[in-house]
C-alpha atoms as a PDB file:
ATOM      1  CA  UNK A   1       4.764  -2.736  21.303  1.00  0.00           C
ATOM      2  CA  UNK A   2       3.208  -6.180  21.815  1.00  0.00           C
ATOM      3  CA  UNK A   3       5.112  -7.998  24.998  1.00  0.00           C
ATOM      4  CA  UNK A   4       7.032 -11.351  24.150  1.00  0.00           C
ATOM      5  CA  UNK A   5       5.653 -14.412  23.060  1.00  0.00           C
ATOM      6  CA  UNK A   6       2.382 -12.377  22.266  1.00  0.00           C
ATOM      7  CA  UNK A   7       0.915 -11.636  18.300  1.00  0.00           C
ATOM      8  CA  UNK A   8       2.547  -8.748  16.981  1.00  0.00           C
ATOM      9  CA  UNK A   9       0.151  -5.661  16.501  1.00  0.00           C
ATOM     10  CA  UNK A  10      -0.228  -4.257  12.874  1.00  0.00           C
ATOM     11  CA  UNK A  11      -1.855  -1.209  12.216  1.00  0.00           C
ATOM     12  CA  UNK A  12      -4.110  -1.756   9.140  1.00  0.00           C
ATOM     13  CA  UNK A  13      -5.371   1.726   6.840  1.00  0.00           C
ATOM     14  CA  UNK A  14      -9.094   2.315   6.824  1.00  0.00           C
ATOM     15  CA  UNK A  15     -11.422   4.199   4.226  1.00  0.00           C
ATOM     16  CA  UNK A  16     -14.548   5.923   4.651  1.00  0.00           C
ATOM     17  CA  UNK A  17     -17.109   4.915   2.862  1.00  0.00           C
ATOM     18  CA  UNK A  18     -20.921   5.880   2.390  1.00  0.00           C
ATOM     19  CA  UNK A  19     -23.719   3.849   4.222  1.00  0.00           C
ATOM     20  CA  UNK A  20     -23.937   4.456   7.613  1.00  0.00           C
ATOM     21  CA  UNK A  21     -26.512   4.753   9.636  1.00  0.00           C
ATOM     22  CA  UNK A  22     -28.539   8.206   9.241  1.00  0.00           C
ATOM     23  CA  UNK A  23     -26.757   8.798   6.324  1.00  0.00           C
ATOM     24  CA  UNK A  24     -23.260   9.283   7.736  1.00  0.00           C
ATOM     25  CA  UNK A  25     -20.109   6.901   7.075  1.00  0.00           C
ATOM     26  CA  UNK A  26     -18.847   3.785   7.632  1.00  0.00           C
ATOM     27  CA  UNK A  27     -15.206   2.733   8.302  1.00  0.00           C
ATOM     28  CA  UNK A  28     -13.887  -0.077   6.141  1.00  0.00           C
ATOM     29  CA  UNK A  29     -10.623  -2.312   5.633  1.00  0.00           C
ATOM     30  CA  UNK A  30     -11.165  -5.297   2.830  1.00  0.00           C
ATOM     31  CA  UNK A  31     -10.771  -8.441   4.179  1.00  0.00           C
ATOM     32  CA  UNK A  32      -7.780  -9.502   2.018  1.00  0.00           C
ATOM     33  CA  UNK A  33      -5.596  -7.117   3.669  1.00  0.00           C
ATOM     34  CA  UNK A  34      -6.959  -8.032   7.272  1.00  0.00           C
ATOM     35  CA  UNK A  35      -6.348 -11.812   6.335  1.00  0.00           C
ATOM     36  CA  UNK A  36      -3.169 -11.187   4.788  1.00  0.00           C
ATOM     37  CA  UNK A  37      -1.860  -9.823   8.226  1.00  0.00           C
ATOM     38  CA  UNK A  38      -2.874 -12.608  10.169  1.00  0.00           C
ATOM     39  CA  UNK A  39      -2.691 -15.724   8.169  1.00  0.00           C
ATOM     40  CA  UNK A  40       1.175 -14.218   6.486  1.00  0.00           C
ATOM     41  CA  UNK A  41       2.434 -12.617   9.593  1.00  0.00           C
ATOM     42  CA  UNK A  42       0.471 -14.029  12.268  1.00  0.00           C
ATOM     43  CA  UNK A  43      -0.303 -10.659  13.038  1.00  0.00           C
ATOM     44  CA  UNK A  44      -3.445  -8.944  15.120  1.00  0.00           C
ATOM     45  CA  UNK A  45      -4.566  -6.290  12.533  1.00  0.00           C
ATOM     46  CA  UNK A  46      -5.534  -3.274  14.106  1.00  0.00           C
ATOM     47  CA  UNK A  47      -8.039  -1.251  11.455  1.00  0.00           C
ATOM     48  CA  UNK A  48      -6.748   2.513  11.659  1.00  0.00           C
ATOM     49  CA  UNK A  49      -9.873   4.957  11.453  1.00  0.00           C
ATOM     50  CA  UNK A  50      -9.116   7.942   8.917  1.00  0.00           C
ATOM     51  CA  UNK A  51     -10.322  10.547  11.461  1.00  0.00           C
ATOM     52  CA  UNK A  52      -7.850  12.656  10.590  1.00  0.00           C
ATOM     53  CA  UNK A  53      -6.541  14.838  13.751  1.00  0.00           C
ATOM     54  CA  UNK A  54      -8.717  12.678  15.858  1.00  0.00           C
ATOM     55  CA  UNK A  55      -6.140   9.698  15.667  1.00  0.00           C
ATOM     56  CA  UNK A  56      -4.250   9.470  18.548  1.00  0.00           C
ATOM     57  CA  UNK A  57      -1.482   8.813  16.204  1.00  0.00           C
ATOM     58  CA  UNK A  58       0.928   8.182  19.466  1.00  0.00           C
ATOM     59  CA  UNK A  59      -0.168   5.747  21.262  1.00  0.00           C
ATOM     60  CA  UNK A  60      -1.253   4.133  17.726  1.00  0.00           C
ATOM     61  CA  UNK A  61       2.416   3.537  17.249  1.00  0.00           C
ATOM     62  CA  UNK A  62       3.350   2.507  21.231  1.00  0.00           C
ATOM     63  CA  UNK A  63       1.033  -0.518  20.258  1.00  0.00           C
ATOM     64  CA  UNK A  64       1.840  -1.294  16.857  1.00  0.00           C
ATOM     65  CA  UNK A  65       5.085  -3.341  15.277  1.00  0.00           C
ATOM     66  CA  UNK A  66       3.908  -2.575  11.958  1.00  0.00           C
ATOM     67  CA  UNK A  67       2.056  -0.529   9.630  1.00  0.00           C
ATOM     68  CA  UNK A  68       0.257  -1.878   6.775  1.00  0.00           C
ATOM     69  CA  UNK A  69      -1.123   0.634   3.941  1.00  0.00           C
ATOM     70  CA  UNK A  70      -4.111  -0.677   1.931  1.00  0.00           C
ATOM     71  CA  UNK A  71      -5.003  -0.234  -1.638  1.00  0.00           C
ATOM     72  CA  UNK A  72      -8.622   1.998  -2.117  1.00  0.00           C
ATOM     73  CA  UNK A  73     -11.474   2.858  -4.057  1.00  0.00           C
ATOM     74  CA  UNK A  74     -10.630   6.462  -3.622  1.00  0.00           C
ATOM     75  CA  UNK A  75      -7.568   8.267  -4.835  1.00  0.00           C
ATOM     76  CA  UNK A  76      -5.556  10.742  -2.914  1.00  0.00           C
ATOM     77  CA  UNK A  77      -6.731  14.596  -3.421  1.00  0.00           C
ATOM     78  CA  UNK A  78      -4.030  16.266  -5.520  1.00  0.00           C
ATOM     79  CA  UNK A  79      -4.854  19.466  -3.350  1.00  0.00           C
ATOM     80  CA  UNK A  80      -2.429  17.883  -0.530  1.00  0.00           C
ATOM     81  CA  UNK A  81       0.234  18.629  -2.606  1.00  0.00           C
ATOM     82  CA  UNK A  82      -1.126  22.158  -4.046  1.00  0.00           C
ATOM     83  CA  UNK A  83      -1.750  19.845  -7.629  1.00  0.00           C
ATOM     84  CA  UNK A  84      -5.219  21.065  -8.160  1.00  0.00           C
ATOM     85  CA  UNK A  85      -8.284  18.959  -8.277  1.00  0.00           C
ATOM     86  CA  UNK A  86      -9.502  15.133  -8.617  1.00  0.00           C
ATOM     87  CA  UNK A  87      -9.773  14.123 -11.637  1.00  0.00           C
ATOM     88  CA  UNK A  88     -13.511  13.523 -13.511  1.00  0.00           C
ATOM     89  CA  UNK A  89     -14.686  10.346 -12.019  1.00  0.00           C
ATOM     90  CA  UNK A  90     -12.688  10.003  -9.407  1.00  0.00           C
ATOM     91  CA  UNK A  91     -13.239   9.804  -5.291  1.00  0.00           C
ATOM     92  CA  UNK A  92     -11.289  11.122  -2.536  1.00  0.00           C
ATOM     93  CA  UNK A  93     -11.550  10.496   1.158  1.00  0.00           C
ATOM     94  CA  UNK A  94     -10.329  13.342   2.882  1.00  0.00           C
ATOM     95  CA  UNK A  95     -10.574  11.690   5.938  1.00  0.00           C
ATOM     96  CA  UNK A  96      -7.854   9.005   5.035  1.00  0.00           C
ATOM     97  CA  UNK A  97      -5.348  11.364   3.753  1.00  0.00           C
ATOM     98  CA  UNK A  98      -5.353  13.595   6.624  1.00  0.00           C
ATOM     99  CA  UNK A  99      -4.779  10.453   9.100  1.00  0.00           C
ATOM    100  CA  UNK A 100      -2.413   8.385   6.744  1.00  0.00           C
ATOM    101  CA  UNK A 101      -0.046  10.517   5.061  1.00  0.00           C
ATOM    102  CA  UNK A 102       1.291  12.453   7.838  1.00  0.00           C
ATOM    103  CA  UNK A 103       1.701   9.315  10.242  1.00  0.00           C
ATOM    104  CA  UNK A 104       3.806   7.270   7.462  1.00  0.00           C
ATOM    105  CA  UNK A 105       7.045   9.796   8.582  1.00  0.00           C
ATOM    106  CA  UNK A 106       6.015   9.332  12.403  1.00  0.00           C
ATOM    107  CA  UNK A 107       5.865   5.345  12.285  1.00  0.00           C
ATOM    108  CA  UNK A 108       9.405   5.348  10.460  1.00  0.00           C
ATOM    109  CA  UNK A 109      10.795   7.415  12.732  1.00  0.00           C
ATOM    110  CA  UNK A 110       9.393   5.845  15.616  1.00  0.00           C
ATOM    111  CA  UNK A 111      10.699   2.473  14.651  1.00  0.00           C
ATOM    112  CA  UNK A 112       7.421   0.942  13.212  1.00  0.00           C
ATOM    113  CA  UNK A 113       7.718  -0.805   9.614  1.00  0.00           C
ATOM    114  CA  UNK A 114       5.476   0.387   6.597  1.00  0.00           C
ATOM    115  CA  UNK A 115       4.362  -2.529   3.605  1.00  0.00           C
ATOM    116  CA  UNK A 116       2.841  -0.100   1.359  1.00  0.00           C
ATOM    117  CA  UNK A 117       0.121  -1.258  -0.997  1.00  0.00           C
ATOM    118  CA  UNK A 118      -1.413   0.646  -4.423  1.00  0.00           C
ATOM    119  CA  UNK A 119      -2.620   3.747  -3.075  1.00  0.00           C
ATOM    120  CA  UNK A 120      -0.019   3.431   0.329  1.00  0.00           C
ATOM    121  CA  UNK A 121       2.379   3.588  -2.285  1.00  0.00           C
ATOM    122  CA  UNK A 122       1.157   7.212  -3.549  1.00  0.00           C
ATOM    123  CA  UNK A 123       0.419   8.062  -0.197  1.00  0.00           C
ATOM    124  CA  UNK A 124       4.525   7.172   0.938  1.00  0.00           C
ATOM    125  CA  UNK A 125       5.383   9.456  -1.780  1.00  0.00           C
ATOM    126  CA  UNK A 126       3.091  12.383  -1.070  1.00  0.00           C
ATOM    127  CA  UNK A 127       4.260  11.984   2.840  1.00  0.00           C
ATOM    128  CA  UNK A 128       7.699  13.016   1.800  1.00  0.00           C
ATOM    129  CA  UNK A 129       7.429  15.571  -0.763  1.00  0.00           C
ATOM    130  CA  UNK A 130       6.941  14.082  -3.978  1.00  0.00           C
ATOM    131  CA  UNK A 131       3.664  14.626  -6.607  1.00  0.00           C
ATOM    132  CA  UNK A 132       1.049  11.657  -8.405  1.00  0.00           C
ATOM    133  CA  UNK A 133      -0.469  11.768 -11.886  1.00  0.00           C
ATOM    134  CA  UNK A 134      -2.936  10.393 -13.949  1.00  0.00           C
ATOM    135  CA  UNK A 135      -1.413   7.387 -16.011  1.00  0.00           C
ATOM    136  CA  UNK A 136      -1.578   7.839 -19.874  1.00  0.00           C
ATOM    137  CA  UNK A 137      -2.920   4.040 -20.644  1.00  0.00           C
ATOM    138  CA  UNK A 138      -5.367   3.419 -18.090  1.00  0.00           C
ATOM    139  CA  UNK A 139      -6.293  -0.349 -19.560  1.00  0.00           C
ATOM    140  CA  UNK A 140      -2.449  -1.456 -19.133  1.00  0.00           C
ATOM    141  CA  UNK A 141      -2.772  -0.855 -15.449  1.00  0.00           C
ATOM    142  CA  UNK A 142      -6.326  -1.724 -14.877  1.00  0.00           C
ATOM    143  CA  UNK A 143      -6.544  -5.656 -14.781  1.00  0.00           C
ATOM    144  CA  UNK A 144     -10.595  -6.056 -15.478  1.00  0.00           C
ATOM    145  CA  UNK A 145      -9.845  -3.326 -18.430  1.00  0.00           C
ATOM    146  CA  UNK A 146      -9.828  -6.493 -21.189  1.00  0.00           C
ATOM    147  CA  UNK A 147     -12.781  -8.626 -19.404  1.00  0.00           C
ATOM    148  CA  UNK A 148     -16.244  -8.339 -21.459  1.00  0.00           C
ATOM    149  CA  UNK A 149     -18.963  -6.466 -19.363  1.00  0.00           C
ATOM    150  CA  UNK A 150     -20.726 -10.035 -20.229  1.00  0.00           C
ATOM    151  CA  UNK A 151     -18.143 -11.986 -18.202  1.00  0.00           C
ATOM    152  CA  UNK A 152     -18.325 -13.518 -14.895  1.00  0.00           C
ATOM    153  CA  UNK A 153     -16.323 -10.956 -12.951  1.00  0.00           C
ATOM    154  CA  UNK A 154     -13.874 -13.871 -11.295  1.00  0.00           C
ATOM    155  CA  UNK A 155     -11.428 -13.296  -8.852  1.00  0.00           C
ATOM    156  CA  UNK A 156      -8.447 -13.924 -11.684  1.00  0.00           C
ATOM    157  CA  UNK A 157     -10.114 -11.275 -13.609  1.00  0.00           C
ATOM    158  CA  UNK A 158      -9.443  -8.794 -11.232  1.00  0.00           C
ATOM    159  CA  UNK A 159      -6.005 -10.043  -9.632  1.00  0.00           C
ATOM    160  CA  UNK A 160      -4.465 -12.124 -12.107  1.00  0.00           C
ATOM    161  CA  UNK A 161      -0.942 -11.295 -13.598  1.00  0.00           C
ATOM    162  CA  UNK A 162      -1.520  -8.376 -16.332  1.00  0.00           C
ATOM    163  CA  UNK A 163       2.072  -6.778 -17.066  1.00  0.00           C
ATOM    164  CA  UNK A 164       6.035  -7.290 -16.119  1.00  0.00           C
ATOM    165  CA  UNK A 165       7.747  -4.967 -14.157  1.00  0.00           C
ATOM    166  CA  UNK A 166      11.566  -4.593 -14.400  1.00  0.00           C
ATOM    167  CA  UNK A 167      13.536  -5.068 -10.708  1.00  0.00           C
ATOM    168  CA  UNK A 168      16.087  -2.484 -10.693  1.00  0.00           C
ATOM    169  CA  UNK A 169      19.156  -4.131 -10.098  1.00  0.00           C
ATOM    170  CA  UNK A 170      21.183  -3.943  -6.650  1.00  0.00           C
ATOM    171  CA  UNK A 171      17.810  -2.971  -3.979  1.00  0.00           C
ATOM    172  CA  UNK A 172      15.731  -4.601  -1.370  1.00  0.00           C
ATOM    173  CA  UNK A 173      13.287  -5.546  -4.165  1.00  0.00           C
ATOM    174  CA  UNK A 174      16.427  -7.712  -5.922  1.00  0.00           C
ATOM    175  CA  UNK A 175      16.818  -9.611  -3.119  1.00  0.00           C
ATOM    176  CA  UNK A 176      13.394 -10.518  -2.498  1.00  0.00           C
ATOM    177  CA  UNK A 177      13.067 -11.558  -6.257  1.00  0.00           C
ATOM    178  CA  UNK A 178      16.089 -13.626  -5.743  1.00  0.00           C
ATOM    179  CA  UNK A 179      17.930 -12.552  -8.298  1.00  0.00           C
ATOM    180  CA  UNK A 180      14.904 -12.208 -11.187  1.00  0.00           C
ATOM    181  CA  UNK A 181      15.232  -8.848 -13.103  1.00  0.00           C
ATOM    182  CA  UNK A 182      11.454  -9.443 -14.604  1.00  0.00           C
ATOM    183  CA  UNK A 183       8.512 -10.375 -12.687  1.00  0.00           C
ATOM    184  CA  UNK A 184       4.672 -10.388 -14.281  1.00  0.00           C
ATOM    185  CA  UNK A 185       2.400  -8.593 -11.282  1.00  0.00           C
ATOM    186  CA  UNK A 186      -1.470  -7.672 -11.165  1.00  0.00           C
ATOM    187  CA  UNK A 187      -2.194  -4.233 -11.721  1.00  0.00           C
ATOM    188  CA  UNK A 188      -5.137  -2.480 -10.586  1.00  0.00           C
ATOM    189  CA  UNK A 189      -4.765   1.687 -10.251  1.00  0.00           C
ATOM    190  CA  UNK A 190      -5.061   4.817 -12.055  1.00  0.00           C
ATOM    191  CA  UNK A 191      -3.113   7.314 -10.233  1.00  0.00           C
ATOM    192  CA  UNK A 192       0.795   7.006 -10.203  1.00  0.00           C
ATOM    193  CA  UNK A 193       4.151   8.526  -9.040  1.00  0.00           C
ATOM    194  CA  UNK A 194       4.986  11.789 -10.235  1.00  0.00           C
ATOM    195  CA  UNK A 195       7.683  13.707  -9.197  1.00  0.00           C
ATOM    196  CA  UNK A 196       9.344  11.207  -7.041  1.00  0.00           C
ATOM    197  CA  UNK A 197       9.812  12.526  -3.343  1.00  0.00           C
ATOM    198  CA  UNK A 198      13.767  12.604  -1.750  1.00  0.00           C
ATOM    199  CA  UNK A 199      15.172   9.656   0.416  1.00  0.00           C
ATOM    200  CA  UNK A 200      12.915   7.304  -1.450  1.00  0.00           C
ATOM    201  CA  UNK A 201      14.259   4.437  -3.963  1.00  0.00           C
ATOM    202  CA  UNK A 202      12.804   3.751  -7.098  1.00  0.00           C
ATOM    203  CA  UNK A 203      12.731  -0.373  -6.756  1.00  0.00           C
ATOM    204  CA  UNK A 204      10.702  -1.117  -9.719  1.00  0.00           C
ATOM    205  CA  UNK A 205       9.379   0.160 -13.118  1.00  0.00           C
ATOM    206  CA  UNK A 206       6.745  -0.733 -15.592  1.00  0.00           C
ATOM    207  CA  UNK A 207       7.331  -1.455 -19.107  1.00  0.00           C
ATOM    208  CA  UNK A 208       5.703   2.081 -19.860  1.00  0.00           C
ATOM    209  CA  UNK A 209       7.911   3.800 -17.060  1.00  0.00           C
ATOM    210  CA  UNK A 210       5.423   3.585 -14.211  1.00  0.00           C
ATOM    211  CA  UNK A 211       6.944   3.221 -10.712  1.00  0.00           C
ATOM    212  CA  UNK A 212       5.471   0.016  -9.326  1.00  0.00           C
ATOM    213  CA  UNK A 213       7.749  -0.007  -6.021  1.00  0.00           C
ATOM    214  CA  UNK A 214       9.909   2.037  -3.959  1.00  0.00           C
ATOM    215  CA  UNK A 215      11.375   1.725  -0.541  1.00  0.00           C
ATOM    216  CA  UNK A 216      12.927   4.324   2.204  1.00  0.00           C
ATOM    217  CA  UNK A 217      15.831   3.023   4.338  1.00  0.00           C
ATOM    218  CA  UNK A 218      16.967   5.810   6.132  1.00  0.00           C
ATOM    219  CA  UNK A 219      14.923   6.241   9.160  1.00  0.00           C
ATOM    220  CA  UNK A 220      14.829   4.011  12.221  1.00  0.00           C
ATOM    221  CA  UNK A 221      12.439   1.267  10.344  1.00  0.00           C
ATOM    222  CA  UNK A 222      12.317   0.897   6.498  1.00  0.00           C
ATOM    223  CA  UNK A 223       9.351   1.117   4.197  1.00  0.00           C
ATOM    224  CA  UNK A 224       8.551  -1.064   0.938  1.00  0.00           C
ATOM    225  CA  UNK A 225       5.824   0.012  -1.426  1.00  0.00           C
ATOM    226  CA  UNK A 226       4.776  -1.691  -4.240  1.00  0.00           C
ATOM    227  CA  UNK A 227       1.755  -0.570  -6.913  1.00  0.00           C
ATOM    228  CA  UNK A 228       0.219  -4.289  -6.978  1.00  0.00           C
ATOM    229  CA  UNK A 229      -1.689  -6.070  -4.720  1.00  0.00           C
ATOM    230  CA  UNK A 230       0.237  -8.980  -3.358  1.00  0.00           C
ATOM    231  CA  UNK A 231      -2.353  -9.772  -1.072  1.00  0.00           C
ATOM    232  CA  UNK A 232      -5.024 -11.148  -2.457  1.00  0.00           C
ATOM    233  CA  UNK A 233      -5.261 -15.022  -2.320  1.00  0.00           C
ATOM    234  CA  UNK A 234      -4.387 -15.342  -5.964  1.00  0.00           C
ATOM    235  CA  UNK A 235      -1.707 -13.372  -5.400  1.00  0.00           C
ATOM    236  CA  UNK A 236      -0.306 -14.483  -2.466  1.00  0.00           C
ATOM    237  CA  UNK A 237       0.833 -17.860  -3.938  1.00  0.00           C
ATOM    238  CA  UNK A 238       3.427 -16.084  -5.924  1.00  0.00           C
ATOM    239  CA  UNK A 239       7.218 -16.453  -5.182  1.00  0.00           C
ATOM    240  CA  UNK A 240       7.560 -12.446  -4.818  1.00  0.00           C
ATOM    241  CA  UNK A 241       4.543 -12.371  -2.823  1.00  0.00           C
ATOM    242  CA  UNK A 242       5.946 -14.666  -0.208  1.00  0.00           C
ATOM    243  CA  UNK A 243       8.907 -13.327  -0.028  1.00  0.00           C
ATOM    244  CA  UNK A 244       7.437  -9.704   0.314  1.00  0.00           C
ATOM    245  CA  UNK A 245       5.262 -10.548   3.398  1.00  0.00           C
ATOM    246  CA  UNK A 246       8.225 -13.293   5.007  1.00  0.00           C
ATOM    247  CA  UNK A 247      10.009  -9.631   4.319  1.00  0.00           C
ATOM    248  CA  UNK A 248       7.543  -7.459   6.268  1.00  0.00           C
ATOM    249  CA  UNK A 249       7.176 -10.424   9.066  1.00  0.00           C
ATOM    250  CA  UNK A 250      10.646 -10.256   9.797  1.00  0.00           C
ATOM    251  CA  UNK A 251      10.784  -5.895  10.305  1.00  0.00           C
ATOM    252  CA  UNK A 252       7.801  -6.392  12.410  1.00  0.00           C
ATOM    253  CA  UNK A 253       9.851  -9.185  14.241  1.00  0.00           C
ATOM    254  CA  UNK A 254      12.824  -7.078  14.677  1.00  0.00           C
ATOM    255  CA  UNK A 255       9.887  -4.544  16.200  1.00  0.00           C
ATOM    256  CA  UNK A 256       8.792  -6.473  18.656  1.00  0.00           C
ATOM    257  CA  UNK A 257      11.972  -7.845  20.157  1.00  0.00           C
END
């Protein structure tokens, strides 16, 4: 863990991606998650390969006060839970599930804080038992869904507020809404919680019954997930936002001391 009066360390999740040099991979994190950690939590983001069995997934977690799950391009391959096959369309990244999902239980039990975003919050789920699905209505979840082909793709068209979710009254997600039992969020996924896994806490629903955040409390560091993208600068101006990442901030505070 990072010595006193130093930046805390946060682990960031990376995603392979095509284009690398003689035709192999690259290794990617967006920027909005890498500036979120340092400009929110004055953080040094650490990117997190998805090499799989490669990771030294150890002495990752020595160094790191916190662990922050990205949202993706790619969806998670329903074949980690025996669910059968990507859908039509979609991309995995192998590579990303086999390094992510099974560190999420070893940086909770080792102390280290997870802020789950959009696909972190499947991949939370799928760490400790529980399934994902396709969502019925794609366009209420899918903010650039109602923006013309012929539009200029703006950021606000991507990450502006699309739907309400409902805060379930009485969890961590209560208190950092301060009280609000509606917020409106961005929304920008087509994969979704399932069969929810055990020891985790539904913290949030869509109007149409989608879970949009969960948390786990009951290992040595807690985890918050949420299905929107807080994040991104738009975003990140919003009360719930704020408080989400002055949340995360503190856990990786309590981490380093």
């Amino acid at each position: 863990m990072s010595g006193d009066g130093a930046a805390p360390v946060v682990a960031v999740s990376g995603c392979t991606r095509p284009g690398g040099a003689d035709g192999g991979s690259m290794y990617r994190v967006d920027d909005k998650y890498v500036l979120a950690a340092a400009e929110e939590l004055g953080a040094l983001p650490l990117m997190v390969p998805p090499i799989g069995g490669l990771l030294a997934a150890e002495r990752l977690l020595e160094v790191s006060d916190g662990l922050l799950l990205t949202g993706s391009l790619s969806d998670i391959d329903p074949a980690v839970w025996h669910g059968g096959t990507l859908a039509e369309g979609a991309t995995g990244d192998p590579g990303r599930d086999g390094t992510i999902i099974p560190l999420i239980p070893r940086a909770l039990r080792a102390g280290v804080p997870v802020l789950a975003i959009c696909r972190g919050l499947h991949e939370v789920n799928v760490a400790f038992g529980g399934t994902i699905g396709e969502i019925a209505d794609k366009a209420r979840h899918r903010r650039y869904a109602d923006v013309p082909e012929s539009a200029e793709l703006r950021p606000e068209a991507f990450y502006g507020a699309i739907h309400p979710i409902r805060v379930q009254p009485g969890g961590l997600l209560a208190d950092l809404a301060d009280g609000a039992d509606e917020v409106w969020v961005n929304s920008y996924h087509r994969q979704v919680v399932d069969r929810l896994a055990d020891g985790l806490t539904v913290e949030a629903v869509s109007p149409d019954g989608c879970v949009e955040a969960l948390s786990r409390t009951v290992d040595a560091a807690p985890c918050l997930a949420v299905q929107w993208h807080p994040e991104h600068r738009i975003a990140r101006e919003w009360p719930l936002s704020k408080a989400l990442f002055r949340w995360f901030a503190d856990q990786v505070r309590q981490r380093v001391r």
